[in-house]
N, C-alpha and C. Protein backbone atom coordinates (compact mmCIF):
# COMPACT_ATOMS: atom_id res chain seq x y z
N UNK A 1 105.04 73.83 115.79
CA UNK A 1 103.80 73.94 116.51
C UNK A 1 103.22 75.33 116.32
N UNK A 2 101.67 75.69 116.51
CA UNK A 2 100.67 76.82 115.73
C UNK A 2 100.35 76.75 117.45
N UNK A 3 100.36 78.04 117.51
CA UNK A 3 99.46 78.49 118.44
C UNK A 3 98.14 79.50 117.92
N UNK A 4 96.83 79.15 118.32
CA UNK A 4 95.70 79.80 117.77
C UNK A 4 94.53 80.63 118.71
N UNK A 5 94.54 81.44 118.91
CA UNK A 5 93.99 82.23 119.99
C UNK A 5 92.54 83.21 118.80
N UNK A 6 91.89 83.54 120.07
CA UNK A 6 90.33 84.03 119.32
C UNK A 6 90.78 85.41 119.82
N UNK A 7 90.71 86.52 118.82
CA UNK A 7 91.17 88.22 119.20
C UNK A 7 89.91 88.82 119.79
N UNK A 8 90.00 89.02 120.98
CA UNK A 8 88.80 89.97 121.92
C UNK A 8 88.57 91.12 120.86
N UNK A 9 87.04 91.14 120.32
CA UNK A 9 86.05 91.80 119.58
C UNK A 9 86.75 93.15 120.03
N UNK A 10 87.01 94.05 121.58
CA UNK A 10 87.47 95.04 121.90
C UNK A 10 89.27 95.69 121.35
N UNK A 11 89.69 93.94 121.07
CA UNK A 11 91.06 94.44 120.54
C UNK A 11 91.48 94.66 119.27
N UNK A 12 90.31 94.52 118.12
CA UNK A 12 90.69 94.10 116.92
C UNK A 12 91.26 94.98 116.19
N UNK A 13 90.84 96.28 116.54
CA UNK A 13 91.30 97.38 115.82
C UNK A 13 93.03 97.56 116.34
N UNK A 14 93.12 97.21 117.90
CA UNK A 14 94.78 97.18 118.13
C UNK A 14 95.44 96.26 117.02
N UNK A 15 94.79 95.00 117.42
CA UNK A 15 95.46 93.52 116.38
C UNK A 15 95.39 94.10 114.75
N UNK A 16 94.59 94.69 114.68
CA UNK A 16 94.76 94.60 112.95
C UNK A 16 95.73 95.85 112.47
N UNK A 17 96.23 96.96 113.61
CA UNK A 17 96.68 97.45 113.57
C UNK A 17 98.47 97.16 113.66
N UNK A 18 98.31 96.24 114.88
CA UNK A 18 99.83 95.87 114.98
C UNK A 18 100.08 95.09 113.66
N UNK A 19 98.79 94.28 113.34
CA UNK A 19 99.60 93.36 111.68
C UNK A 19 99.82 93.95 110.99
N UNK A 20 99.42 95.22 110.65
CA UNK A 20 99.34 96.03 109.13
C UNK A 20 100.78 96.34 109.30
N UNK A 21 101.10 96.93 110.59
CA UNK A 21 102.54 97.69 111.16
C UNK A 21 103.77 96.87 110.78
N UNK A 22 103.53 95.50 111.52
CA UNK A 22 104.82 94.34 111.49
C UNK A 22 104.62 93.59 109.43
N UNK A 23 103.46 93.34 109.29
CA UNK A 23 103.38 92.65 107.99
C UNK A 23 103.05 93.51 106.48
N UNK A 24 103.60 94.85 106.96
CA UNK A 24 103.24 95.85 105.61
C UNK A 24 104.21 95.55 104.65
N UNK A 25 103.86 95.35 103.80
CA UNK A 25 104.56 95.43 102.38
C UNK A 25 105.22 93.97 102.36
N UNK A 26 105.12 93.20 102.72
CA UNK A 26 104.98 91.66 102.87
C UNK A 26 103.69 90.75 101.52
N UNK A 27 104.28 90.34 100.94
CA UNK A 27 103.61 89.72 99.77
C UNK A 27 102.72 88.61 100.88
N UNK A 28 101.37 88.60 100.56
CA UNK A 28 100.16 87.44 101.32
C UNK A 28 99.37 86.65 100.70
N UNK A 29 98.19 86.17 101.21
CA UNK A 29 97.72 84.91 99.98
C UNK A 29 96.08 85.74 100.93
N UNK A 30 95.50 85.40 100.38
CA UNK A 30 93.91 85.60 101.22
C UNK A 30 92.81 84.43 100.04
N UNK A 31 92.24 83.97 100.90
CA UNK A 31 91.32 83.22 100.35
C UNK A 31 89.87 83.65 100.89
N UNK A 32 88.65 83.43 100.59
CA UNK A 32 87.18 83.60 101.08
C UNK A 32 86.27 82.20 100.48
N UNK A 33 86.25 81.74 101.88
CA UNK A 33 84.96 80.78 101.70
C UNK A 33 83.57 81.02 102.15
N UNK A 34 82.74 80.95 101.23
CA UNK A 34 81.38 81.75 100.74
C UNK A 34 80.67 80.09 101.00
N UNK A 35 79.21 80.21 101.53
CA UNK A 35 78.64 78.96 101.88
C UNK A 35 77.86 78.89 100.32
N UNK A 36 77.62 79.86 99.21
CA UNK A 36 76.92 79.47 98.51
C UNK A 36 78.21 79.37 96.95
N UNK A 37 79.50 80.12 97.24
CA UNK A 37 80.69 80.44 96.15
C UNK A 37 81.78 79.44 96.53
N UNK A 38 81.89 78.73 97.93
CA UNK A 38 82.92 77.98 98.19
C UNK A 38 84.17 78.60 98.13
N UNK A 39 85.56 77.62 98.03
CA UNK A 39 86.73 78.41 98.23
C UNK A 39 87.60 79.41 97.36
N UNK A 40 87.65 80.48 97.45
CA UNK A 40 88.58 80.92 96.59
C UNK A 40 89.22 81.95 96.29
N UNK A 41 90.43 82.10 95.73
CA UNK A 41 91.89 82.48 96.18
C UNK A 41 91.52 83.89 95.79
N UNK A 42 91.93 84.71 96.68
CA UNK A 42 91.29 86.00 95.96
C UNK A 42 92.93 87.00 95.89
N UNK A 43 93.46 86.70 96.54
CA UNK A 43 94.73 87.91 96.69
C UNK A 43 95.78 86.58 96.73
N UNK A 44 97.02 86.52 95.71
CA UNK A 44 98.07 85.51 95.67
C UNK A 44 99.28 86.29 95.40
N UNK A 45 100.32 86.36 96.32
CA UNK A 45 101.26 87.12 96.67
C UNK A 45 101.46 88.37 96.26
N UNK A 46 100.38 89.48 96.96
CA UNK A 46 100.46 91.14 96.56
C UNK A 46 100.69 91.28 97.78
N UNK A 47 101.79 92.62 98.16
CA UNK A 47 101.98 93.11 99.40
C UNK A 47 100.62 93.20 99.89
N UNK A 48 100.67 93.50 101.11
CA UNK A 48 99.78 94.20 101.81
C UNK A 48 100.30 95.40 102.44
N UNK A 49 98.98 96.16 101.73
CA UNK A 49 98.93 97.93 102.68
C UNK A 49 98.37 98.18 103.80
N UNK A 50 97.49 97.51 104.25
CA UNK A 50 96.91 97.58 105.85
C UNK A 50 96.07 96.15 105.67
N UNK A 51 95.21 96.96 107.14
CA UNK A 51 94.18 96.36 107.43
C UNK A 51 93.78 96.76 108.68
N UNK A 52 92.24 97.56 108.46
CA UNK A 52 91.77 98.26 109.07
C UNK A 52 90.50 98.00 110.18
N UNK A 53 89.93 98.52 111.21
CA UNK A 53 88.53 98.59 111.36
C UNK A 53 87.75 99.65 111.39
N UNK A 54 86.73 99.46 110.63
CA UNK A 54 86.10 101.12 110.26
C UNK A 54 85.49 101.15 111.58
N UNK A 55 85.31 102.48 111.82
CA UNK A 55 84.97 103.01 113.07
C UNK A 55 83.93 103.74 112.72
N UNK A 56 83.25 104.34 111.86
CA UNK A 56 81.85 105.43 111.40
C UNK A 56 81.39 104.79 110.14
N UNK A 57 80.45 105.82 110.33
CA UNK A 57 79.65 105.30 108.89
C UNK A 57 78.80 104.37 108.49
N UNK A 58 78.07 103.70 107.53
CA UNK A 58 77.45 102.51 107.61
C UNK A 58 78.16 101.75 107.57
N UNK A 59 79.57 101.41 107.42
CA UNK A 59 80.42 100.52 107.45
C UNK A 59 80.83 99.91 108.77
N UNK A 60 80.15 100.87 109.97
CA UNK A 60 80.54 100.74 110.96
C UNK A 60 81.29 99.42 111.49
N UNK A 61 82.37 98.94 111.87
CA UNK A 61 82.68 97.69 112.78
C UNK A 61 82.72 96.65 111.12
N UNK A 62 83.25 97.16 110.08
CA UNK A 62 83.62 96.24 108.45
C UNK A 62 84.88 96.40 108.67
N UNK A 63 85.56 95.04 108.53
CA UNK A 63 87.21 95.31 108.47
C UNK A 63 87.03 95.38 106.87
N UNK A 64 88.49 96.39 106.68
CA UNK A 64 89.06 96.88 105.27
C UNK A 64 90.51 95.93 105.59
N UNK A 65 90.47 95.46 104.14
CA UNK A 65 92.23 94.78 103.86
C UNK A 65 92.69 95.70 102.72
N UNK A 66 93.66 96.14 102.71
CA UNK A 66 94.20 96.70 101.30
C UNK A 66 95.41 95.70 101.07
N UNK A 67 95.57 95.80 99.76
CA UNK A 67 96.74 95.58 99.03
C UNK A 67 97.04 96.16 97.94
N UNK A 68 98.35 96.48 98.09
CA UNK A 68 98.68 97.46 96.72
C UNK A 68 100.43 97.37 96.15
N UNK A 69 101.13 96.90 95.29
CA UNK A 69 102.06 96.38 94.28
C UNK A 69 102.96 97.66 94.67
N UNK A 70 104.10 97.54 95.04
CA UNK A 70 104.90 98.33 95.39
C UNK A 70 105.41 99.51 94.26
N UNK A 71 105.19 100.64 94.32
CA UNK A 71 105.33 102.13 93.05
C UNK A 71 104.38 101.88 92.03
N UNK A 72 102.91 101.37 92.59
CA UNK A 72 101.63 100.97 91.88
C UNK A 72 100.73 102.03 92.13
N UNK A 73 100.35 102.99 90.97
CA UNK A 73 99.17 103.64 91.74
C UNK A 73 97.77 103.23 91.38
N UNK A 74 98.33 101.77 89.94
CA UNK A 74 96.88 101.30 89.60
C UNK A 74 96.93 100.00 90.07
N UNK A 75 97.74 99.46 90.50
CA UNK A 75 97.74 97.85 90.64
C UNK A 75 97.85 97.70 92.18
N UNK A 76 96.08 98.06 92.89
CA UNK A 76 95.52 98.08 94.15
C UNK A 76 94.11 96.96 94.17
N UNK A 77 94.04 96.87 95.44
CA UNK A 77 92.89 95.73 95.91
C UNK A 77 92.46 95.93 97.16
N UNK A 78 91.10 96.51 97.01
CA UNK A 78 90.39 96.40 98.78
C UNK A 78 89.56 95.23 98.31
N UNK A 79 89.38 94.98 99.91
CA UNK A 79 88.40 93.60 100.21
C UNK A 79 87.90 94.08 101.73
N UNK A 80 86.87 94.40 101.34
CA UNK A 80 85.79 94.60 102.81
C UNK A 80 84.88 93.50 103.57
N UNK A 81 85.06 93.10 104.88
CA UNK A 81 84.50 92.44 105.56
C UNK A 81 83.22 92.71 106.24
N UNK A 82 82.05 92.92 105.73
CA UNK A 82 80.84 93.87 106.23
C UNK A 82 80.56 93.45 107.21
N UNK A 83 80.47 92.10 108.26
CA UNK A 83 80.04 91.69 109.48
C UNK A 83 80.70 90.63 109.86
N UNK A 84 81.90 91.08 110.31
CA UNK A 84 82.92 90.04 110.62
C UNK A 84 82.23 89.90 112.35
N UNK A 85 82.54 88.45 112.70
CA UNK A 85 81.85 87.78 113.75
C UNK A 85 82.95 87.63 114.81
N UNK A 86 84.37 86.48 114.32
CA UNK A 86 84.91 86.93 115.11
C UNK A 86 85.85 86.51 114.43
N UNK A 87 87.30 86.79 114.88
CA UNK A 87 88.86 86.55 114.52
C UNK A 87 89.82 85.93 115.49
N UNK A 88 90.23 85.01 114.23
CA UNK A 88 91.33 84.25 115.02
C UNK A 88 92.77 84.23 114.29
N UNK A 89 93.75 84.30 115.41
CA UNK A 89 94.99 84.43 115.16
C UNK A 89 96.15 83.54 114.78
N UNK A 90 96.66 83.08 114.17
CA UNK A 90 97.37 82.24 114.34
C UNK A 90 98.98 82.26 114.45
N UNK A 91 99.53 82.20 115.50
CA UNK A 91 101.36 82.38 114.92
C UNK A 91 101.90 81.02 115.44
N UNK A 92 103.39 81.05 114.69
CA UNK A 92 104.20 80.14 115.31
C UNK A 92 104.72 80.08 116.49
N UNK A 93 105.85 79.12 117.03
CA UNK A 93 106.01 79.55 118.52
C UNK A 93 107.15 80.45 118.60
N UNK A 94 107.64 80.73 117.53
CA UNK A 94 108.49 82.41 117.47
C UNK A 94 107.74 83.45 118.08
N UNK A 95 105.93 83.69 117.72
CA UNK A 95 105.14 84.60 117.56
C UNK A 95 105.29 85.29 116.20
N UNK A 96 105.70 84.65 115.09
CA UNK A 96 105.44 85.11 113.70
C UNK A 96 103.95 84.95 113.34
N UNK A 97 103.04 85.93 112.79
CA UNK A 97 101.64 85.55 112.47
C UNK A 97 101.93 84.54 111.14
N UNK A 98 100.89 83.28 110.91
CA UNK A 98 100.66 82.98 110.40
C UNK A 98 99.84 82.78 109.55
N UNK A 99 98.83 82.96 109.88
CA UNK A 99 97.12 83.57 109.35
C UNK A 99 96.03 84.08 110.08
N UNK A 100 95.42 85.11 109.62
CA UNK A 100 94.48 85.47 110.47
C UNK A 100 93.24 85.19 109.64
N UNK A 101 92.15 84.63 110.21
CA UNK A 101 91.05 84.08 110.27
C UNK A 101 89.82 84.92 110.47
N UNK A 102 89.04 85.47 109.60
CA UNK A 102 87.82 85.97 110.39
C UNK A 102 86.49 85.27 109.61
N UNK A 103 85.86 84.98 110.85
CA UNK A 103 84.68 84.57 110.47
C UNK A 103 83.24 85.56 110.50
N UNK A 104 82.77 86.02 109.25
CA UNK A 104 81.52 86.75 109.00
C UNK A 104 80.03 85.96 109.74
N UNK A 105 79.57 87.11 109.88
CA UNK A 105 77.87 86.79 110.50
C UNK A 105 77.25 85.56 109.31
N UNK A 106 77.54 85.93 107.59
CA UNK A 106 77.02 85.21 106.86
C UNK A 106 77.52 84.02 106.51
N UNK A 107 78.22 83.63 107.34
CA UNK A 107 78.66 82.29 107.55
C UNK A 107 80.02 81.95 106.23
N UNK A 108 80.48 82.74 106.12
CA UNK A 108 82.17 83.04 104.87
C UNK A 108 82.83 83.48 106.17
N UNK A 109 84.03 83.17 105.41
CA UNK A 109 85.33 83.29 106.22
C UNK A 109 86.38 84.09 105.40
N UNK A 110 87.28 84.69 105.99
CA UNK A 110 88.08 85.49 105.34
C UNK A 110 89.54 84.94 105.88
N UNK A 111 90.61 84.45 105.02
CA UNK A 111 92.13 83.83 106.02
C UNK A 111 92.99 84.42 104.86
N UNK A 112 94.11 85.02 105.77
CA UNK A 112 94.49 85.88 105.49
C UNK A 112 95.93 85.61 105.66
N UNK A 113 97.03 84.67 104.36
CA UNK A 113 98.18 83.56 104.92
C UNK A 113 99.39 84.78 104.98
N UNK A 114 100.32 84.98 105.78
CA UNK A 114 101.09 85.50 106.22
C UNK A 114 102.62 85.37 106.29
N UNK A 115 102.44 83.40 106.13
CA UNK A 115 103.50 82.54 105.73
C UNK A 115 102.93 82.11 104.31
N UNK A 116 103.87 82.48 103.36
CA UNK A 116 103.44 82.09 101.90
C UNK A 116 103.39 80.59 101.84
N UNK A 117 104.12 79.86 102.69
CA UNK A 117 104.23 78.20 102.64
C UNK A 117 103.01 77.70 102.98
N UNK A 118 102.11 78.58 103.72
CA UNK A 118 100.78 77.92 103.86
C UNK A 118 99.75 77.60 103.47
N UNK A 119 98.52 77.18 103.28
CA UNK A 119 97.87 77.09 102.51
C UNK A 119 96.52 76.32 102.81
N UNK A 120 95.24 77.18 103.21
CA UNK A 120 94.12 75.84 103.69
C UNK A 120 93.74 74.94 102.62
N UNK A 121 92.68 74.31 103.06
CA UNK A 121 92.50 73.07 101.93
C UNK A 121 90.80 73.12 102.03
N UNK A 122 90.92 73.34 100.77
CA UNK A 122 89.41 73.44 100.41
C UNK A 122 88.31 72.61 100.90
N UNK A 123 87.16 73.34 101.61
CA UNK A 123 86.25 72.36 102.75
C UNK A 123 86.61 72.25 103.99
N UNK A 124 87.94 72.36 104.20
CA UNK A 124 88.45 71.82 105.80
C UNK A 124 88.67 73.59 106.70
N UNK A 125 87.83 72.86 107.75
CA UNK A 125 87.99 74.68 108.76
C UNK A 125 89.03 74.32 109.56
N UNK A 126 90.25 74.11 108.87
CA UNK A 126 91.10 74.37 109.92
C UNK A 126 92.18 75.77 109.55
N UNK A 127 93.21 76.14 110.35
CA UNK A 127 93.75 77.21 109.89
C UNK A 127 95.04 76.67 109.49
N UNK A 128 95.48 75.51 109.72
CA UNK A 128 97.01 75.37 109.03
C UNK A 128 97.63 73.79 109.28
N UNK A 129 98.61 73.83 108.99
CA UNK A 129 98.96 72.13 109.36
C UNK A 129 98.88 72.36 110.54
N UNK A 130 98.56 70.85 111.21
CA UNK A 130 98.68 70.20 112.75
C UNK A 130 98.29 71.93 113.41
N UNK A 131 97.27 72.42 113.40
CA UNK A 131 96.57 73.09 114.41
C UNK A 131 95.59 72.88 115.01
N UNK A 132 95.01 73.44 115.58
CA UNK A 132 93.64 73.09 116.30
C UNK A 132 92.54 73.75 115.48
N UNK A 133 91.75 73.79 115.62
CA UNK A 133 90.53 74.52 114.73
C UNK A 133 89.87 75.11 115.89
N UNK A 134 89.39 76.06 115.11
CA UNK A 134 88.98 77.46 116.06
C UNK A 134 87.52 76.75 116.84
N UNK A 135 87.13 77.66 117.58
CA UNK A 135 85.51 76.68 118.46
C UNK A 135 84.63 76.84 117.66
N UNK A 136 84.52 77.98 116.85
CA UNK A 136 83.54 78.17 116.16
C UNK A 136 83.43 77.40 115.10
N UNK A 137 84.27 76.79 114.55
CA UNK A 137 84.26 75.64 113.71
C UNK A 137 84.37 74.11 114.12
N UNK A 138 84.05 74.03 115.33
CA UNK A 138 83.91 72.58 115.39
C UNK A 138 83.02 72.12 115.49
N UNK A 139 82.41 71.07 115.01
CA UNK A 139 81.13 70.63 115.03
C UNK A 139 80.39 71.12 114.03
N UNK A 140 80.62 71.78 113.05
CA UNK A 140 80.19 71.84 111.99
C UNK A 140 80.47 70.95 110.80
C-alpha cells in the first residue's frame, strides 16, 4: 500500500531538503510530461545530488534537481522546475519515498521514481501501482 500526501507550498524547501539528505547518491528515474512533448524519460538510473528550492533571483521559488555519476566531474545533469504548482509525495507504509510528483503552472509534471521498480505509464496521472491520484489530477 502507497500513501500520497500534497507537500504544504511552505514546506517544500524542508521536504526537498530531507530527500536530497536520506536519497543522495541513490541511482533514480525522473520522467517529464509536457502537454505539447508528452512523456519522457529524462534521468534513468544516475545518482542523485540534491534537490533544491531557489530562494533569490529570477529563479525565485524554481526547484533545481541535480544529478551527478559518482567521481564524475563531467557526467552531471540539472533539471530546473521554473513554476512548480504543487508537490506530491509518495511513500510506502515503511515511509520509504517512492516518488515525488510536481506539478508546473504550465501544465507538465515532473516524477521523480525513488524505487527503481517503479514506473508511470504513459498518459495515466497516477503516481504508482494501486495509488490514489493526486486532486489535481482528477477529472482531467
Amino acid at each position: 500500500m502507497f500513501h500520497t500526501q500534497e507537500v504544504p507550498g511552505a514546506t517544500w524547501d524542508a521536504c526537498l531538503l530531507a530527500l536530497s539528505g536520506q536519497m543522495w547518491g541513490r541511482p533514480v528515474r525522473v520522467w517529464v510530461e509536457h502537454p505539447d512533448l508528452g512523456h519522457q524519460l529524462l534521468v534513468d538510473h544516475m545518482p542523485l545530488y540534491g534537490m533544491s528550492l531557489i530562494k533569490k533571483g529570477a529563479e525565485k521559488r524554481a526547484i533545481e534537481l541535480s544529478f551527478n555519476e559518482a567521481q564524475s566531474q563531467s557526467h552531471h545533469l540539472t533539471h530546473l522546475i521554473t513554476a512548480p504548482a504543487r508537490i506530491y509525495l509518495q511513500e510506502s507504509d515503511t515511509a520509504q519515498p517512492i516518488c515525488l510528483w510536481i506539478d508546473s503552472q504550465d501544465g507538465s509534471n515532473t516524477l521523480i521514481g525513488f524505487d527503481l521498480s517503479w514506473a508511470p505509464k504513459p498518459g495515466v496521472r497516477a503516481l504508482g501501482p494501486a495509488t490514489e491520484t493526486p486532486p489535481s489530477a482528477q477529472g482531467r
